[in-house]
N, C-alpha and C. Protein backbone atom coordinates (compact mmCIF):
# COMPACT_ATOMS: atom_id res chain seq x y z
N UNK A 1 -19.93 10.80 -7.53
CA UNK A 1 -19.56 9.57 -8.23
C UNK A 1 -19.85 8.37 -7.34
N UNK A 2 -20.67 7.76 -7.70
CA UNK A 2 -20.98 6.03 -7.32
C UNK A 2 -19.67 5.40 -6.84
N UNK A 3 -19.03 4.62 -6.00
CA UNK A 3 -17.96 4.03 -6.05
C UNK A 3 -18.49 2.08 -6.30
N UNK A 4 -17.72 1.91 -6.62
CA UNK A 4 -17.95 0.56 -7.39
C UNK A 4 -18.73 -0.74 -5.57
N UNK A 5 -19.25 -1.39 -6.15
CA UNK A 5 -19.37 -2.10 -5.43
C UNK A 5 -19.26 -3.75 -5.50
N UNK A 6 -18.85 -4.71 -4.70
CA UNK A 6 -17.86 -5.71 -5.23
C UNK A 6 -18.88 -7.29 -4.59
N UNK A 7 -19.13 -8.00 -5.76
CA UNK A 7 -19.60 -9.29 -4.76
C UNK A 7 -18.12 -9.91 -4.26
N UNK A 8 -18.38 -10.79 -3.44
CA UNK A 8 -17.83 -11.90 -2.77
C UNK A 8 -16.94 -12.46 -3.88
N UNK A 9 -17.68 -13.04 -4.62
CA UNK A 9 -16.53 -13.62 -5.66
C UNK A 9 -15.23 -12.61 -6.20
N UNK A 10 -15.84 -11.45 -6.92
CA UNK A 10 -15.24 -9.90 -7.36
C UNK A 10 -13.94 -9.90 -6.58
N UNK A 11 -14.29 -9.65 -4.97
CA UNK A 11 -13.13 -9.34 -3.88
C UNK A 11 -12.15 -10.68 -4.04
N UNK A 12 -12.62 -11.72 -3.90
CA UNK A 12 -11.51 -12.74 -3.43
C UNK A 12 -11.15 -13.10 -4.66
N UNK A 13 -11.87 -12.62 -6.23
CA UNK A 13 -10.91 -12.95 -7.16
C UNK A 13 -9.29 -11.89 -7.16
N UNK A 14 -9.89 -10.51 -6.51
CA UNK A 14 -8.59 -9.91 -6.33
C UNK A 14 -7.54 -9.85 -5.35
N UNK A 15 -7.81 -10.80 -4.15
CA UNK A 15 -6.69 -11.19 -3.39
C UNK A 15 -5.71 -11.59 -3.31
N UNK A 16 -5.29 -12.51 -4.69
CA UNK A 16 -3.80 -12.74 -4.94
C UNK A 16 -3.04 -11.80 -5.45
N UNK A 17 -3.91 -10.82 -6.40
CA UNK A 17 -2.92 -10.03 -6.87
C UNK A 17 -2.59 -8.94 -5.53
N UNK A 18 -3.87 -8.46 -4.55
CA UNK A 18 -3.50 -7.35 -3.79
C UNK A 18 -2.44 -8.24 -3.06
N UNK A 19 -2.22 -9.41 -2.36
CA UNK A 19 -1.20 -10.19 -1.51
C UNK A 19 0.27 -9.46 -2.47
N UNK A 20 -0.02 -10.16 -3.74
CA UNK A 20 1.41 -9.82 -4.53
C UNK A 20 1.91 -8.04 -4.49
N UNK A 21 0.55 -7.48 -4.28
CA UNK A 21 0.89 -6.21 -4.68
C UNK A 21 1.44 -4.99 -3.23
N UNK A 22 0.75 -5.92 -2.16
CA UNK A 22 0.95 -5.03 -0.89
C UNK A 22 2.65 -5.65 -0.82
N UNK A 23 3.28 -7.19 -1.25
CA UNK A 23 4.73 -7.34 -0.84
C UNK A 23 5.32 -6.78 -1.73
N UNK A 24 5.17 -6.49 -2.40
CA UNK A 24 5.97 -5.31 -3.29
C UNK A 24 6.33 -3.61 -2.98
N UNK A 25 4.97 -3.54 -2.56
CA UNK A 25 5.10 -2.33 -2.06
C UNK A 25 6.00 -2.38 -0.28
N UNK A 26 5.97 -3.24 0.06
CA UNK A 26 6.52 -3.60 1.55
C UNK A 26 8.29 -3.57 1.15
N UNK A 27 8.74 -4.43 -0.15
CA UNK A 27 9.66 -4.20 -0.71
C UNK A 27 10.44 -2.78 -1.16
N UNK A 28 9.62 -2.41 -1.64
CA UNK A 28 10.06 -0.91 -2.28
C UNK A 28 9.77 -0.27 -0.99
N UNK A 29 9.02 -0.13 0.00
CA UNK A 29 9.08 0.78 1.60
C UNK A 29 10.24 0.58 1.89
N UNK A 30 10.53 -0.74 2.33
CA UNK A 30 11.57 -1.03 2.85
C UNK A 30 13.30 -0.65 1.89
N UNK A 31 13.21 -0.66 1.17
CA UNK A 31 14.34 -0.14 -0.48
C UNK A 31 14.43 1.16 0.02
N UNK A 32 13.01 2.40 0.01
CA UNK A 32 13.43 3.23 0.29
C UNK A 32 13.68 4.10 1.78
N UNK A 33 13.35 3.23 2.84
CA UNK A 33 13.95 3.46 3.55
C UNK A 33 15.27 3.20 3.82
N UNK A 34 15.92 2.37 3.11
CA UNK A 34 17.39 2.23 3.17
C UNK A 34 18.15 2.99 2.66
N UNK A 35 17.33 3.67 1.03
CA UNK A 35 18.06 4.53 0.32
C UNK A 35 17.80 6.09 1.31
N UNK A 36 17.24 6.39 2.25
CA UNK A 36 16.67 7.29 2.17
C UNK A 36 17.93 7.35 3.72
N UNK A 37 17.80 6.52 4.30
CA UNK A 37 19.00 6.66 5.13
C UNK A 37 20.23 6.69 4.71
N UNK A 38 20.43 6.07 3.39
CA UNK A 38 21.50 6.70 2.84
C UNK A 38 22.17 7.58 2.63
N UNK A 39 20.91 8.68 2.04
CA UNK A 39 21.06 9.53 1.41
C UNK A 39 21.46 10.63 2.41
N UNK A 40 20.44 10.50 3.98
CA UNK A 40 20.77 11.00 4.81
C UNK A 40 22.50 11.32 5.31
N UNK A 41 22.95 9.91 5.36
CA UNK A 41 24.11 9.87 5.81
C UNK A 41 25.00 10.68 4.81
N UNK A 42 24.81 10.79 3.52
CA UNK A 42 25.59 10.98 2.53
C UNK A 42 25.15 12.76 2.83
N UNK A 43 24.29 13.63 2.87
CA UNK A 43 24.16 14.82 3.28
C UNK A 43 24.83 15.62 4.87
N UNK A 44 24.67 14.00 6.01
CA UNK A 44 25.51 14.78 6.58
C UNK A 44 26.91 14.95 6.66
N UNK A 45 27.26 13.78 5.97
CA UNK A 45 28.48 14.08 5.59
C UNK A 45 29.34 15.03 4.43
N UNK A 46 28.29 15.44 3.80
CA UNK A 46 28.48 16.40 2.90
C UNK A 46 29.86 17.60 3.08
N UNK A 47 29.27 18.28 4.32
CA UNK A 47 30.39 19.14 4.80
C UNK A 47 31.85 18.82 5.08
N UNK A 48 32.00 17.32 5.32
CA UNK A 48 33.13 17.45 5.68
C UNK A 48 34.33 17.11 4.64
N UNK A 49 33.30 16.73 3.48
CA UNK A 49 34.55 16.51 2.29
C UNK A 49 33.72 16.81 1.19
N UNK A 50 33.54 17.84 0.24
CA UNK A 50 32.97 18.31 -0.70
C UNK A 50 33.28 17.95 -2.30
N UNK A 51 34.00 16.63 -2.08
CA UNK A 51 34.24 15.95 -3.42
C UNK A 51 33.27 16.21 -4.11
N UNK A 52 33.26 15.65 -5.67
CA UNK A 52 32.09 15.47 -6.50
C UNK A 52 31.66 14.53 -6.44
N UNK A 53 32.17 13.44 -6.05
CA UNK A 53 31.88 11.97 -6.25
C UNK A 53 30.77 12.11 -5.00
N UNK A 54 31.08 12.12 -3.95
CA UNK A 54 29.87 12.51 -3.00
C UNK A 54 28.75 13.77 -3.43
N UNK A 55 28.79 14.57 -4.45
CA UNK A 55 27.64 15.01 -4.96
C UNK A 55 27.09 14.30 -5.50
N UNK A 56 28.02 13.41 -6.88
CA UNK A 56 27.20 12.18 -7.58
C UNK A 56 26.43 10.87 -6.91
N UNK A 57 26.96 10.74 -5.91
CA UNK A 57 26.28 9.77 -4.94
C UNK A 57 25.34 10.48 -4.43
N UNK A 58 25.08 11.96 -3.53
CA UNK A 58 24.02 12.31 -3.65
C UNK A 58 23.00 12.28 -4.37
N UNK A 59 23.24 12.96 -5.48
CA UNK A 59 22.13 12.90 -6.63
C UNK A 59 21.79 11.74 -7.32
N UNK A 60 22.58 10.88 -6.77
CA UNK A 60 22.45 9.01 -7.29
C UNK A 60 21.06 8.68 -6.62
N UNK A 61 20.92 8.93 -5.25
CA UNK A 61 20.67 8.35 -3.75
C UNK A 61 18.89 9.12 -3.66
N UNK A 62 19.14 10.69 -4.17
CA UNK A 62 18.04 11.19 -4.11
C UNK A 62 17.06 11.03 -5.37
N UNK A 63 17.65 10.41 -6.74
CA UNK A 63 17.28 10.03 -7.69
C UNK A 63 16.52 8.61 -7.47
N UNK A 64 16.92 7.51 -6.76
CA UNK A 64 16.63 6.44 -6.05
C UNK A 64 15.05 6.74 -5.13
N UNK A 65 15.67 7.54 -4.54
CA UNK A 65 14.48 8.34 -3.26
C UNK A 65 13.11 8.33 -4.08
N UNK A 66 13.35 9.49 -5.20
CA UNK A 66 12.32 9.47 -6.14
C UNK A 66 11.69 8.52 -6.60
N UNK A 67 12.63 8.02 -7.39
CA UNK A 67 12.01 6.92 -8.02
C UNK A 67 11.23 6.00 -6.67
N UNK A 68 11.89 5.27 -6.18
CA UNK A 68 11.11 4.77 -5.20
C UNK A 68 9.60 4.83 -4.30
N UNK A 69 9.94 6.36 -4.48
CA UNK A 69 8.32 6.67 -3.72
C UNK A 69 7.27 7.24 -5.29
N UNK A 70 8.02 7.19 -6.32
CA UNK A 70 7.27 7.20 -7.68
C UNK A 70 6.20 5.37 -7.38
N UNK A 71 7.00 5.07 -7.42
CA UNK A 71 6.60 3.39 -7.40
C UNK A 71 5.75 2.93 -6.55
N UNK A 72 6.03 2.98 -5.16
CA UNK A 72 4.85 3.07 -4.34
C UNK A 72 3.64 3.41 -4.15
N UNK A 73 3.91 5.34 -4.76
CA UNK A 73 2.38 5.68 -4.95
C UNK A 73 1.69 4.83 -6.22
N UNK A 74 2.03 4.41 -7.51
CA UNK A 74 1.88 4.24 -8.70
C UNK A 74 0.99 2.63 -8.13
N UNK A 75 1.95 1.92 -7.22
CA UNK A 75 1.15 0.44 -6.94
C UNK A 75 -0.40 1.29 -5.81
N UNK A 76 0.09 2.34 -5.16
CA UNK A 76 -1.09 2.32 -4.36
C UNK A 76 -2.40 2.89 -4.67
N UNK A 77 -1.80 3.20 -6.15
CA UNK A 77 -3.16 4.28 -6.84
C UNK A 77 -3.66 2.66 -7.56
N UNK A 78 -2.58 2.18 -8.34
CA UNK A 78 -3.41 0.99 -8.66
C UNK A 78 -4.52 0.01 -8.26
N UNK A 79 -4.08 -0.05 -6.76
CA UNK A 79 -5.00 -0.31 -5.85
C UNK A 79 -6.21 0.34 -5.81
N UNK A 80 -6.54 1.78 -5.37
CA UNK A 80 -7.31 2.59 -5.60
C UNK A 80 -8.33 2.26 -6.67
N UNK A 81 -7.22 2.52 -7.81
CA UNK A 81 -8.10 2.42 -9.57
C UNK A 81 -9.16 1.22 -9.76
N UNK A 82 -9.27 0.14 -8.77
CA UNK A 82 -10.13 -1.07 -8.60
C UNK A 82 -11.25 -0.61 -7.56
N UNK A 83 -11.44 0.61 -7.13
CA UNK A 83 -12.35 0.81 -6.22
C UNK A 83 -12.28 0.18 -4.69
N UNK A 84 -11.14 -0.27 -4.58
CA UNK A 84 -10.69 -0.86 -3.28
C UNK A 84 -10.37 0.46 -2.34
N UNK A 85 -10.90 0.04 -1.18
CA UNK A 85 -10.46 1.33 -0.06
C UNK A 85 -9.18 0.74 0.95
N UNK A 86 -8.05 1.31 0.85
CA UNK A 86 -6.61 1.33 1.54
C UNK A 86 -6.90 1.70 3.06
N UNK A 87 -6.77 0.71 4.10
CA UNK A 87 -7.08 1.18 5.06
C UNK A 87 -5.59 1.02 5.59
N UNK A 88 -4.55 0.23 5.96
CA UNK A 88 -3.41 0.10 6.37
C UNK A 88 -2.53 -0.48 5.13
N UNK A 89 -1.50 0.34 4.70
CA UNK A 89 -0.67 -0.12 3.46
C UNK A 89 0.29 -1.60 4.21
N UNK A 90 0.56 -0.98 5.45
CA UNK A 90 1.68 -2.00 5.78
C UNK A 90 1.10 -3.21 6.57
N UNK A 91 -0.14 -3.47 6.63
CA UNK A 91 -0.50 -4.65 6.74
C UNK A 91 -1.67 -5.53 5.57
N UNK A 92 -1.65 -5.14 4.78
CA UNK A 92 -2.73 -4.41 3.70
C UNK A 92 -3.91 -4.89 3.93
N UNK A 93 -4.59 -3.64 4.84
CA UNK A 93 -5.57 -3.64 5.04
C UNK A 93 -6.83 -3.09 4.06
N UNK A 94 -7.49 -3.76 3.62
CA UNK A 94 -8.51 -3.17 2.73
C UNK A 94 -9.88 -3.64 2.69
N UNK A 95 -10.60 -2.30 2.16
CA UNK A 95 -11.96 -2.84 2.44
C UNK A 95 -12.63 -3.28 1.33
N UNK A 96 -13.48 -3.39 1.00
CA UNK A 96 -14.38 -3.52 -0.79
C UNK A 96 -15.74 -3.53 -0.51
N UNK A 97 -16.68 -2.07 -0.94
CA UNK A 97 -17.76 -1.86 -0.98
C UNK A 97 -18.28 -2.99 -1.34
N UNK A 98 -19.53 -3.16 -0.55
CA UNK A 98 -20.35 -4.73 -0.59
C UNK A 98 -21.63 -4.03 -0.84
N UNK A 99 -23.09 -5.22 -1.08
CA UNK A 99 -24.17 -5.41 -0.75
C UNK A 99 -24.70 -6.11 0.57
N UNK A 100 -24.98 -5.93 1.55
CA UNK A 100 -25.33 -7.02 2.53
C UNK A 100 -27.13 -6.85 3.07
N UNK A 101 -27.96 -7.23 2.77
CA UNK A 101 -29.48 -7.42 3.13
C UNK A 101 -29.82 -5.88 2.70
N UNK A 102 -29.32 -5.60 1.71
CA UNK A 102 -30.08 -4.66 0.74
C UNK A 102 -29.08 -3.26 1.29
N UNK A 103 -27.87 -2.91 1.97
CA UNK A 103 -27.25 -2.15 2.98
C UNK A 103 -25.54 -2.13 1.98
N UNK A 104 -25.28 -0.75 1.82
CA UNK A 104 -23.41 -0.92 1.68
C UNK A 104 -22.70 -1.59 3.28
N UNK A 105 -22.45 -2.53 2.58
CA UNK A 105 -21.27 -3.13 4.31
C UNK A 105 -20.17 -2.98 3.26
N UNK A 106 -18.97 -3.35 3.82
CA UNK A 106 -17.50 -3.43 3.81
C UNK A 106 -17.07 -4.81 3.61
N UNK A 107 -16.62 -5.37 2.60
CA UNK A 107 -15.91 -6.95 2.68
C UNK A 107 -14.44 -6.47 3.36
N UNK A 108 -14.03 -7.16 4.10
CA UNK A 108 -12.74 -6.85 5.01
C UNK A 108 -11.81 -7.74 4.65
N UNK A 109 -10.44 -7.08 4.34
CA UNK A 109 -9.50 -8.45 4.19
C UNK A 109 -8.31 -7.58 4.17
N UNK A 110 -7.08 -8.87 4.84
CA UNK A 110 -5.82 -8.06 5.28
C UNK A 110 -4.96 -9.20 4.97
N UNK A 111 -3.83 -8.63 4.69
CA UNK A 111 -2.80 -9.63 3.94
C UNK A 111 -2.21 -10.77 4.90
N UNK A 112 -2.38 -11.37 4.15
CA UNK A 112 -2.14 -12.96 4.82
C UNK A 112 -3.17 -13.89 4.64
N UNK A 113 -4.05 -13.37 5.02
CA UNK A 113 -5.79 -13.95 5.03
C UNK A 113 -5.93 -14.18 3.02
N UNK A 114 -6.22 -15.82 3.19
CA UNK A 114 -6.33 -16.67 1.87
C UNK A 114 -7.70 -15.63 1.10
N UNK A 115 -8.63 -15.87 1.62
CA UNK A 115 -10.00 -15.09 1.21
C UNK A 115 -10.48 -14.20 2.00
N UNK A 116 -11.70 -13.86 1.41
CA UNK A 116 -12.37 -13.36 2.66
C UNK A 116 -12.65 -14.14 3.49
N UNK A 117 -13.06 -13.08 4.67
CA UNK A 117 -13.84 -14.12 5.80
C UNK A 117 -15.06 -13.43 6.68
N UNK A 118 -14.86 -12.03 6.30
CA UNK A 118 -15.35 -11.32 6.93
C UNK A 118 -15.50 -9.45 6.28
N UNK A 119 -16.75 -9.22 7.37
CA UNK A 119 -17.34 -7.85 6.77
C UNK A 119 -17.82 -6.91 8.12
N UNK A 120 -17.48 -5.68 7.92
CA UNK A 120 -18.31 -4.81 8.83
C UNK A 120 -18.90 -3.54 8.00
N UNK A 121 -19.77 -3.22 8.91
CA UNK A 121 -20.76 -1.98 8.77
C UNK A 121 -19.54 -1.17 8.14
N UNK A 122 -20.20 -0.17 7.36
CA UNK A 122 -19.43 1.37 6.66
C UNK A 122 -18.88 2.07 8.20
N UNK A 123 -19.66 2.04 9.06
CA UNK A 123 -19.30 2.97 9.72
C UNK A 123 -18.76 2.36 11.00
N UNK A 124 -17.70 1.25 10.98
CA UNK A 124 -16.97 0.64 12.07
C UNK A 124 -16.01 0.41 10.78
N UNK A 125 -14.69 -0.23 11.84
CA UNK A 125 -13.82 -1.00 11.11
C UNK A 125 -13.08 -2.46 11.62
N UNK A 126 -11.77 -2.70 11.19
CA UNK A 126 -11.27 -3.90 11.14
C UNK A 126 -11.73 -4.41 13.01
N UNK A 127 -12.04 -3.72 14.08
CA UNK A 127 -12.28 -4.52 15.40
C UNK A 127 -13.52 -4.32 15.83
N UNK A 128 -14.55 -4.42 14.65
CA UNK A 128 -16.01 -4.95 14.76
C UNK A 128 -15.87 -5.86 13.23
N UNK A 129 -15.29 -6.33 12.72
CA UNK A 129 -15.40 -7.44 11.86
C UNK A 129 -16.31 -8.69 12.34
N UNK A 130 -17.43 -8.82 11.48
CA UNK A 130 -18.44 -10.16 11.35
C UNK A 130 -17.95 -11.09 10.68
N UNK A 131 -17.59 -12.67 11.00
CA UNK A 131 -17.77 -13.64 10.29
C UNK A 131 -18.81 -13.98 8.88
N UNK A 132 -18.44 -13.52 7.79
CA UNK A 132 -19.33 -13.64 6.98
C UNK A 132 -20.35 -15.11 6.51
């Protein structure tokens, strides 16, 4: 299968949404790592008082867990589904198959960064980046 390949315009028309979409997902990381330490705490404490209410908070906590990492993958396949390549989720690093002097290069862009600015070869990454 061909993977898509993206002009200049293509990529930086999708940079606001990936900006919106990597803090969301930074959101929900961060959600479920809280729930997930929760849940922890709530298992080891399990033994020492075997209420139900601490089962229901379990199964509250691990229901959360789920869902949570349901959501994450779901934004990161979304990502995917645009032919974008995920190189670092938590800084969102990504690449977007290019054209460059007749050659696949890489348009490079990482969250924070307004547009592009820059591209490297397929076969380097983000610390051989060219000024485009």
């Amino acid at each position: 299968m061909e993977r898509r390949q993206f002009t200049l315009e293509e990529a930086n028309a999708l940079v606001p949404w990936l900006e919106e979409t990597f803090q969301r997902l930074a959101g929900l990381r961060q959600e479920h790592i809280d729930t997930q330490s929760r849940l922890d705490e709530l298992l080891k404490h399990r033994g020492s008082n075997g209420s139900s209410s601490s089962n229901e908070a379990m199964q509250q906590a691990q229901g959360n867990v789920d869902r949570l990492a349901r959501l994450m993958e779901e934004g990161f396949q979304d990502i995917l589904a645009e032919g974008i390549i995920v190189r670092d989720v938590a800084s969102g690093l990504v690449d977007f198959p290019s054209q460059r002097e007749d050659r696949e290069v890489f348009l490079c862009w990482i969250g924070g960064e307004e547009q592009i600015g820059f591209w490297h070869e397929t076969n380097r990454g983000f610390t051989h980046r060219q000024p485009l």
